[in-house]
PDB file of N, CA and C in Angstrom:
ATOM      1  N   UNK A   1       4.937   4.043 -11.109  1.00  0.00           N
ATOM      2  CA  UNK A   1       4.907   3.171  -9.954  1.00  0.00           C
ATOM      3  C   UNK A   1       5.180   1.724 -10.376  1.00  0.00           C
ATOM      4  N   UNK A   2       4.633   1.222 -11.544  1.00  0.00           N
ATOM      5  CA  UNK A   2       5.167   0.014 -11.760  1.00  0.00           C
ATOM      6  C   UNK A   2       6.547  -0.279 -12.049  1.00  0.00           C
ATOM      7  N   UNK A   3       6.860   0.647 -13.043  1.00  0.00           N
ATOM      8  CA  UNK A   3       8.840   0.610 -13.140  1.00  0.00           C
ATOM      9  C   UNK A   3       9.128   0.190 -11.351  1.00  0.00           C
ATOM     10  N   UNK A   4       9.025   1.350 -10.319  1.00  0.00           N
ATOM     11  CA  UNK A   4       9.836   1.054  -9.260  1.00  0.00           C
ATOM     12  C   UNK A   4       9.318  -0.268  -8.552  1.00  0.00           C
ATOM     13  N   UNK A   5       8.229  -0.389  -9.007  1.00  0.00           N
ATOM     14  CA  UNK A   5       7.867  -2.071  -8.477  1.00  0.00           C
ATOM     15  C   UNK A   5       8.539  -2.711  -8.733  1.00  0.00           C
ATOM     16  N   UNK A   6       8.826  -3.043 -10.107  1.00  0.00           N
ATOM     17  CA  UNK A   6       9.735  -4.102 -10.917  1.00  0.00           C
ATOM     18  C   UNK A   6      10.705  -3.837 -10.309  1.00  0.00           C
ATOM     19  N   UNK A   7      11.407  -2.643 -10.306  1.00  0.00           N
ATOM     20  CA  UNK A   7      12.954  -2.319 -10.158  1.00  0.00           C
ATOM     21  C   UNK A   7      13.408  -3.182  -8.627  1.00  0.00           C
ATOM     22  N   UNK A   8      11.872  -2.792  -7.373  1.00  0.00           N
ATOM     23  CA  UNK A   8      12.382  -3.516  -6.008  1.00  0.00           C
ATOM     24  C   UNK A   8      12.411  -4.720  -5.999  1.00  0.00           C
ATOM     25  N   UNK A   9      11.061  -5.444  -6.822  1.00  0.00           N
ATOM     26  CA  UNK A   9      11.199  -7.128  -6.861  1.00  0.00           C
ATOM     27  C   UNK A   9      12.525  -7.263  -6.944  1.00  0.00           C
ATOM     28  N   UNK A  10      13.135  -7.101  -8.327  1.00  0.00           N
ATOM     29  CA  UNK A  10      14.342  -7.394  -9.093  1.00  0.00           C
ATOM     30  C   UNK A  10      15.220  -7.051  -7.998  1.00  0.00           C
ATOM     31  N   UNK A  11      16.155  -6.192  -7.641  1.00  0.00           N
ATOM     32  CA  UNK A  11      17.055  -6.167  -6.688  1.00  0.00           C
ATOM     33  C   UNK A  11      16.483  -6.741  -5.586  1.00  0.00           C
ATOM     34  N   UNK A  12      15.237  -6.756  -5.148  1.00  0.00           N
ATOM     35  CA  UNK A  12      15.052  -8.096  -3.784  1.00  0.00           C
ATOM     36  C   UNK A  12      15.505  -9.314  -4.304  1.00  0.00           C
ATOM     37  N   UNK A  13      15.413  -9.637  -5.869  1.00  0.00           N
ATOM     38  CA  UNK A  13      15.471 -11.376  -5.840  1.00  0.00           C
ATOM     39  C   UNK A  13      16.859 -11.481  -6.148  1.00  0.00           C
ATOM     40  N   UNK A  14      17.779 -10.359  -6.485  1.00  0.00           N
ATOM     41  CA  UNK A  14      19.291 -10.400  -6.771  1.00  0.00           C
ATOM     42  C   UNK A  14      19.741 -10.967  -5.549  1.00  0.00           C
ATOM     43  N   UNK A  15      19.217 -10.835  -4.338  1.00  0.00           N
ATOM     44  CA  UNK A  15      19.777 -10.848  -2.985  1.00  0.00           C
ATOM     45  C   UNK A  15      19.130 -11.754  -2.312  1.00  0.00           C
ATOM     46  N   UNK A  16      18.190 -12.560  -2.903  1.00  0.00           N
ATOM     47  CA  UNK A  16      17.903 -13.792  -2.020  1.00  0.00           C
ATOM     48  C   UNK A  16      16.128 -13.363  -1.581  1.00  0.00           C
ATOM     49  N   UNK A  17      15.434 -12.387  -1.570  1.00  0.00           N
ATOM     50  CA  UNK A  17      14.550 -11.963  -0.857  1.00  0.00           C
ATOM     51  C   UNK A  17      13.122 -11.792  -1.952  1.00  0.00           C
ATOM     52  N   UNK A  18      12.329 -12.412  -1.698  1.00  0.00           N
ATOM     53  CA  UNK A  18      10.713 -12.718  -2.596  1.00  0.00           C
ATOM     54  C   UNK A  18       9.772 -11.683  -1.761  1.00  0.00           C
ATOM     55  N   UNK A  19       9.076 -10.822  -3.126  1.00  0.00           N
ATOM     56  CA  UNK A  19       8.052  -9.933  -2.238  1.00  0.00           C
ATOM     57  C   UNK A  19       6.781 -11.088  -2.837  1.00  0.00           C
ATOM     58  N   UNK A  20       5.987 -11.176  -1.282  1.00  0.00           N
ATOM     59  CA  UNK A  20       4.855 -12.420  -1.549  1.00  0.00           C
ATOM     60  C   UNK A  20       3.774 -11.362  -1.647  1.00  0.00           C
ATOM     61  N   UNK A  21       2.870 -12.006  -3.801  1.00  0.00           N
ATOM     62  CA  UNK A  21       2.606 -11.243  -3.974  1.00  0.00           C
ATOM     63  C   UNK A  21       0.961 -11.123  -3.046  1.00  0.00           C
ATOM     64  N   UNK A  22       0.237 -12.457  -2.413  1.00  0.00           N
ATOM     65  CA  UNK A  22      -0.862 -12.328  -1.857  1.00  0.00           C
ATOM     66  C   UNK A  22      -0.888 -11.284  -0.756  1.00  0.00           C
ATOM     67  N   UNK A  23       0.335 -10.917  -0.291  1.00  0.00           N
ATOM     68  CA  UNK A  23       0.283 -10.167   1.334  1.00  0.00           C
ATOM     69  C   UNK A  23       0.916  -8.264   1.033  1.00  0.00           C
ATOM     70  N   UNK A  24       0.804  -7.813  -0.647  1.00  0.00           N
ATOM     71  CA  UNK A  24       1.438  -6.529  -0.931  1.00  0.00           C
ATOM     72  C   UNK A  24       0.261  -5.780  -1.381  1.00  0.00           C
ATOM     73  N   UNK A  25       0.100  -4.655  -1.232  1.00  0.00           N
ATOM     74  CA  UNK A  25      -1.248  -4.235  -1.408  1.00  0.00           C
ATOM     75  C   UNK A  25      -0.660  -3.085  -2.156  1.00  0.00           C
ATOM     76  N   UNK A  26      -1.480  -2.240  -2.954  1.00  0.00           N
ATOM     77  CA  UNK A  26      -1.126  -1.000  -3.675  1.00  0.00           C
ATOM     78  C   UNK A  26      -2.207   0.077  -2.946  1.00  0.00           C
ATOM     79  N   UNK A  27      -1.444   1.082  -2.581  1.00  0.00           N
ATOM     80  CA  UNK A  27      -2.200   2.194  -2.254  1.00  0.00           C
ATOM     81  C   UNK A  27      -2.059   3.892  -2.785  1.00  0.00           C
ATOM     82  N   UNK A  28      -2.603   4.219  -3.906  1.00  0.00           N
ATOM     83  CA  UNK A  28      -2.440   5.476  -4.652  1.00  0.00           C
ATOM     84  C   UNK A  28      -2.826   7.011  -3.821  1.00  0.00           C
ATOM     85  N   UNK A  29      -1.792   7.821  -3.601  1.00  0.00           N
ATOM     86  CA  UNK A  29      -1.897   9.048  -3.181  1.00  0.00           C
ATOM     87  C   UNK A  29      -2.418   9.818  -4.418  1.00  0.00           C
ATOM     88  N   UNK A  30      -3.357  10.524  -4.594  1.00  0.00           N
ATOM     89  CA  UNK A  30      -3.232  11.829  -5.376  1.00  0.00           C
ATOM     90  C   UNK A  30      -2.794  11.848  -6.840  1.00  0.00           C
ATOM     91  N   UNK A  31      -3.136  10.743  -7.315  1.00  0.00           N
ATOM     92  CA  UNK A  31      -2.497  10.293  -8.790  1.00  0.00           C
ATOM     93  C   UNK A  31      -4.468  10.248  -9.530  1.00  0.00           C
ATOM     94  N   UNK A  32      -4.637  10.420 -10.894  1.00  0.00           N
ATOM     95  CA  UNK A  32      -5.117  10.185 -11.461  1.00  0.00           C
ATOM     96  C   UNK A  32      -5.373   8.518 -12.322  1.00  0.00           C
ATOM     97  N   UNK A  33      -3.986   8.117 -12.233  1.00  0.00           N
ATOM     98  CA  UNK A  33      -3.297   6.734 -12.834  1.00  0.00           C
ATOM     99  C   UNK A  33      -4.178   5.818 -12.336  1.00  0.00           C
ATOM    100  N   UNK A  34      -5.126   5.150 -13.161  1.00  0.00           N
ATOM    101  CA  UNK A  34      -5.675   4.441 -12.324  1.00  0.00           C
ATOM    102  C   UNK A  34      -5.369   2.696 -13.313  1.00  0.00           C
ATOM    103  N   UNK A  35      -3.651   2.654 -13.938  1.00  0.00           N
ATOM    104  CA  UNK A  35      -3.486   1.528 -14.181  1.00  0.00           C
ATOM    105  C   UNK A  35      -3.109   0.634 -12.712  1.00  0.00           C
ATOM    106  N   UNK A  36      -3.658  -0.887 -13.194  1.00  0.00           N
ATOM    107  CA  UNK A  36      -2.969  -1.769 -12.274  1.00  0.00           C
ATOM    108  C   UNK A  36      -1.397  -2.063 -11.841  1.00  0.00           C
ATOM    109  N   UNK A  37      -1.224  -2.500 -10.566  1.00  0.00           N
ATOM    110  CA  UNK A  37       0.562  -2.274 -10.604  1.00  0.00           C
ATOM    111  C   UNK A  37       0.556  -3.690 -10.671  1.00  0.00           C
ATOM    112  N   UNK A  38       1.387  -4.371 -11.102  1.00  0.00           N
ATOM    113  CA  UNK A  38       1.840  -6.355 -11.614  1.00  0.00           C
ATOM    114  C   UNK A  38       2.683  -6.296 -11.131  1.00  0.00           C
ATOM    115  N   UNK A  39       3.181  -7.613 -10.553  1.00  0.00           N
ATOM    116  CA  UNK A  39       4.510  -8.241  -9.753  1.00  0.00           C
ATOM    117  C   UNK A  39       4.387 -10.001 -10.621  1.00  0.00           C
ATOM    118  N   UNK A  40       5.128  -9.958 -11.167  1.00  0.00           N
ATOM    119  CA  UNK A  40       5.651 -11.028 -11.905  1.00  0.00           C
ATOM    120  C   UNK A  40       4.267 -11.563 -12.617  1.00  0.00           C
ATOM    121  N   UNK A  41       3.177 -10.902 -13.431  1.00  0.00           N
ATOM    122  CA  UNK A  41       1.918 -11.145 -14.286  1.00  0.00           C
ATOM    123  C   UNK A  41       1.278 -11.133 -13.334  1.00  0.00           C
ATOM    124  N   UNK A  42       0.664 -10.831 -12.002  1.00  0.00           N
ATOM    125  CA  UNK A  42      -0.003 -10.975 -11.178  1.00  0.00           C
ATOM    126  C   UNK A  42      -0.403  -9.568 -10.679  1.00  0.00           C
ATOM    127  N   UNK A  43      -1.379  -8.743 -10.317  1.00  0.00           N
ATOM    128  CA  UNK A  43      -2.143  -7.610 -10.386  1.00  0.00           C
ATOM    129  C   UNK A  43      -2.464  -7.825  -8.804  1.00  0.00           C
ATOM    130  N   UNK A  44      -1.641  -6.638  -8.057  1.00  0.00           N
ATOM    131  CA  UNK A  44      -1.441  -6.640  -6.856  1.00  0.00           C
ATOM    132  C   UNK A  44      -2.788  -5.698  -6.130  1.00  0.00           C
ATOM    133  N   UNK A  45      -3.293  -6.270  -5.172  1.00  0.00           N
ATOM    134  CA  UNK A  45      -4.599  -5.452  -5.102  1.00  0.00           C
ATOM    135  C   UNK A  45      -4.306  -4.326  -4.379  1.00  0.00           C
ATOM    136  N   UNK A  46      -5.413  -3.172  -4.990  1.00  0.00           N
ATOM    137  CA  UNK A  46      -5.587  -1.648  -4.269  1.00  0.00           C
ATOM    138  C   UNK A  46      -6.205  -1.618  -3.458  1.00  0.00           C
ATOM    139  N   UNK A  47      -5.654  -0.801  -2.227  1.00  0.00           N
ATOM    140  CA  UNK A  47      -6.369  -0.353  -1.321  1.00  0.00           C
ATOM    141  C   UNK A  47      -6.881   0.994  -1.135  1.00  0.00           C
ATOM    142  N   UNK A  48      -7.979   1.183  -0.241  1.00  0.00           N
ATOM    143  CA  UNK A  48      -8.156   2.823  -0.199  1.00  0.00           C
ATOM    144  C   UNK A  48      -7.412   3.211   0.913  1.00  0.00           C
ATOM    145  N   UNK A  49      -7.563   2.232   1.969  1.00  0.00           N
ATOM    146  CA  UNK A  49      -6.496   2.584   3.238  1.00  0.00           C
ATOM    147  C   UNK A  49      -6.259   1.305   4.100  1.00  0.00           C
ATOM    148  N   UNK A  50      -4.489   1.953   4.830  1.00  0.00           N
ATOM    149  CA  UNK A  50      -4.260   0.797   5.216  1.00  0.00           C
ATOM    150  C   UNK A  50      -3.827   0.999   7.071  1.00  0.00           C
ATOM    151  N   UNK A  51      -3.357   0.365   7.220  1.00  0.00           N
ATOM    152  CA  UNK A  51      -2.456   0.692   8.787  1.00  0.00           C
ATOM    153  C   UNK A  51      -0.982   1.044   8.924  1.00  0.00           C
ATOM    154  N   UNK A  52      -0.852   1.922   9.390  1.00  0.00           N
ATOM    155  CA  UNK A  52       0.763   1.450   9.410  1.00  0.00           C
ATOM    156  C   UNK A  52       1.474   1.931  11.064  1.00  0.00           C
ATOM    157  N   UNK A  53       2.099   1.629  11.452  1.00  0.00           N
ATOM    158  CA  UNK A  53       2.767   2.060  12.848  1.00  0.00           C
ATOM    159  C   UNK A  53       1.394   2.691  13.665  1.00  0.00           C
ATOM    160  N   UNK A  54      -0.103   1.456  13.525  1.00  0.00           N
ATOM    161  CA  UNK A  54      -0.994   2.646  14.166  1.00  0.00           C
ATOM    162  C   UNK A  54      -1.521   3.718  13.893  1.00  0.00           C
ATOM    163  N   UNK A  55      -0.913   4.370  12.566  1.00  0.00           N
ATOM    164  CA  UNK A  55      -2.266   5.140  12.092  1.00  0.00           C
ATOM    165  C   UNK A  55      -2.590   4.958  10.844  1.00  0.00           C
ATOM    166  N   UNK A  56      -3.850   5.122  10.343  1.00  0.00           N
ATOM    167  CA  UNK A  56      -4.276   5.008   9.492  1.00  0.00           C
ATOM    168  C   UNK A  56      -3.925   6.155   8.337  1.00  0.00           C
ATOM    169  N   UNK A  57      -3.939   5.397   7.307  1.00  0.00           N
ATOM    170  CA  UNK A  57      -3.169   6.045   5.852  1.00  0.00           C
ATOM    171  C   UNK A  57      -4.077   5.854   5.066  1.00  0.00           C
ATOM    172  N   UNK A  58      -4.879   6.888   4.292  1.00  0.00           N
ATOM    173  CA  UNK A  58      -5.855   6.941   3.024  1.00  0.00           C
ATOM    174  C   UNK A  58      -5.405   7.598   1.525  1.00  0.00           C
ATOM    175  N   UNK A  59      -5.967   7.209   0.796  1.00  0.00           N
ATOM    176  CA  UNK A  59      -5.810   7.538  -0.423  1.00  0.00           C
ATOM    177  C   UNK A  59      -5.990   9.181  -0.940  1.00  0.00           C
ATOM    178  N   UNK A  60      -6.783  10.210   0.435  1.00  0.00           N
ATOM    179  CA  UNK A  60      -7.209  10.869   0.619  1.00  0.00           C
ATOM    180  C   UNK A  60      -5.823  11.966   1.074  1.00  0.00           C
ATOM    181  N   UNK A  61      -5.230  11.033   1.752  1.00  0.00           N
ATOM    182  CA  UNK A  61      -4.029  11.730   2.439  1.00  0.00           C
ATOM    183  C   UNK A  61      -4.541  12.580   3.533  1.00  0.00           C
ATOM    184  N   UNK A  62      -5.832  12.620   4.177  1.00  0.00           N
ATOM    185  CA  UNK A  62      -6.065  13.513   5.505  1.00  0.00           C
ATOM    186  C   UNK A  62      -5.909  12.469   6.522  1.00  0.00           C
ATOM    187  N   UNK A  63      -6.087  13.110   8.026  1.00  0.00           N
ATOM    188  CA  UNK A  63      -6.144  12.183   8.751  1.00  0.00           C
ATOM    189  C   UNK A  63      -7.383  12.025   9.837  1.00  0.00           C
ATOM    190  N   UNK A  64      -8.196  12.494   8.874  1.00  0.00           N
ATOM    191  CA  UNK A  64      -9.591  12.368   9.619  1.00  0.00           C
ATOM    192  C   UNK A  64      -9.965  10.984   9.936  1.00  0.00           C
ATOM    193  N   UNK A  65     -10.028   9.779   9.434  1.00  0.00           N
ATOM    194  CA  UNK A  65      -9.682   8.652   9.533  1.00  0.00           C
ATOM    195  C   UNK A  65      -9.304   8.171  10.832  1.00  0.00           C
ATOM    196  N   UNK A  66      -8.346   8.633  10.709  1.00  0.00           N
ATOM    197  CA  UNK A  66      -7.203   8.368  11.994  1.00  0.00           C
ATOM    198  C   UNK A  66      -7.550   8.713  13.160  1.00  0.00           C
ATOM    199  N   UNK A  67      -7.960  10.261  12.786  1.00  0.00           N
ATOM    200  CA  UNK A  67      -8.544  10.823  14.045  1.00  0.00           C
ATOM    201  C   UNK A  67      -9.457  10.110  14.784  1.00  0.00           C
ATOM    202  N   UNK A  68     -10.373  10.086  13.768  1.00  0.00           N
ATOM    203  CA  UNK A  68     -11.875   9.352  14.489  1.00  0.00           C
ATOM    204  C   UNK A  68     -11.621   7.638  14.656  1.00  0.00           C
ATOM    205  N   UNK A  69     -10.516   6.989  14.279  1.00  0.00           N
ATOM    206  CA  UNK A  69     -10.108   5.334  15.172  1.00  0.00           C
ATOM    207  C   UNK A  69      -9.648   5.890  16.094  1.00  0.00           C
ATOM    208  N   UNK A  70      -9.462   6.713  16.867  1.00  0.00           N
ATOM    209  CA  UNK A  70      -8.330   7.113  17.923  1.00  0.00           C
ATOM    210  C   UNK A  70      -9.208   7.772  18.515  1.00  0.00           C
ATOM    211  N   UNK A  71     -10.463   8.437  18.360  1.00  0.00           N
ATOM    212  CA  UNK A  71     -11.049   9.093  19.475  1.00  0.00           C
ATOM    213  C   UNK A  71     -12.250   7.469  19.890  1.00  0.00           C
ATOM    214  N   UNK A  72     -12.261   6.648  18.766  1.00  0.00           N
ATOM    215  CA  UNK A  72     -13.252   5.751  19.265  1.00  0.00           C
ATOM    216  C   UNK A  72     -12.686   4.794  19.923  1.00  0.00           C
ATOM    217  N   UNK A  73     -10.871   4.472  20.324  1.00  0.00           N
ATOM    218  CA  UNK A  73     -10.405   3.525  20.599  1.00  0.00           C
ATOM    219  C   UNK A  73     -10.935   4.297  22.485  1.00  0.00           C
ATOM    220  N   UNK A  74     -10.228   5.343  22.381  1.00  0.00           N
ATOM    221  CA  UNK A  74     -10.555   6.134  23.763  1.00  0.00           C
ATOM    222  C   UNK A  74     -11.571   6.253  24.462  1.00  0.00           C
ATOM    223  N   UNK A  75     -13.067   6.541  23.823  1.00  0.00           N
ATOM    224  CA  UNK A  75     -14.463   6.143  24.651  1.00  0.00           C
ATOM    225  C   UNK A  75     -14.540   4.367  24.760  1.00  0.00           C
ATOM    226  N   UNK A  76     -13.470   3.768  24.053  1.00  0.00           N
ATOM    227  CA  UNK A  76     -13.854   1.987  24.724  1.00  0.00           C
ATOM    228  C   UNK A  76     -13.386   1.665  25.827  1.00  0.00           C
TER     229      UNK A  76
END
């Protein structure tokens, strides 16, 4: 995971485009790897879960999570 980190910075900055590293978060599926991922000496923080298009994404990979923000958005 860090190679393809490096690899996207690098072709983002060939082309004009900066990944800002305060706002990139790392989130590990099903890996044992529990090295840090770096973006230019800087140690991008892990998450256990995040949001994306509205549902929730865990490290867990179920979507029990999800389920239960979505049945509690519905009794509000």
């Amino acid at each position: 995971m860090q190679i393809k980190t490096a690899s996207v910075a690098a072709v983002s900055a060939s082309v004009g485009l900066n990944i800002h590293k305060g706002k990139t978060k790392v989130l590990k599926f099903n890996t044992e790897n529990s090295n840090p991922i770096t973006l230019d000496g800087e140690t991008l923080e892990a998450v256990e879960s995040f949001t994306y298009l509205g549902s929730i994404i865990d490290e867990q990979g179920g979507s029990d999570a999800d389920v239960k923000a979505r049945i509690g958005k519905a009794r509000a």
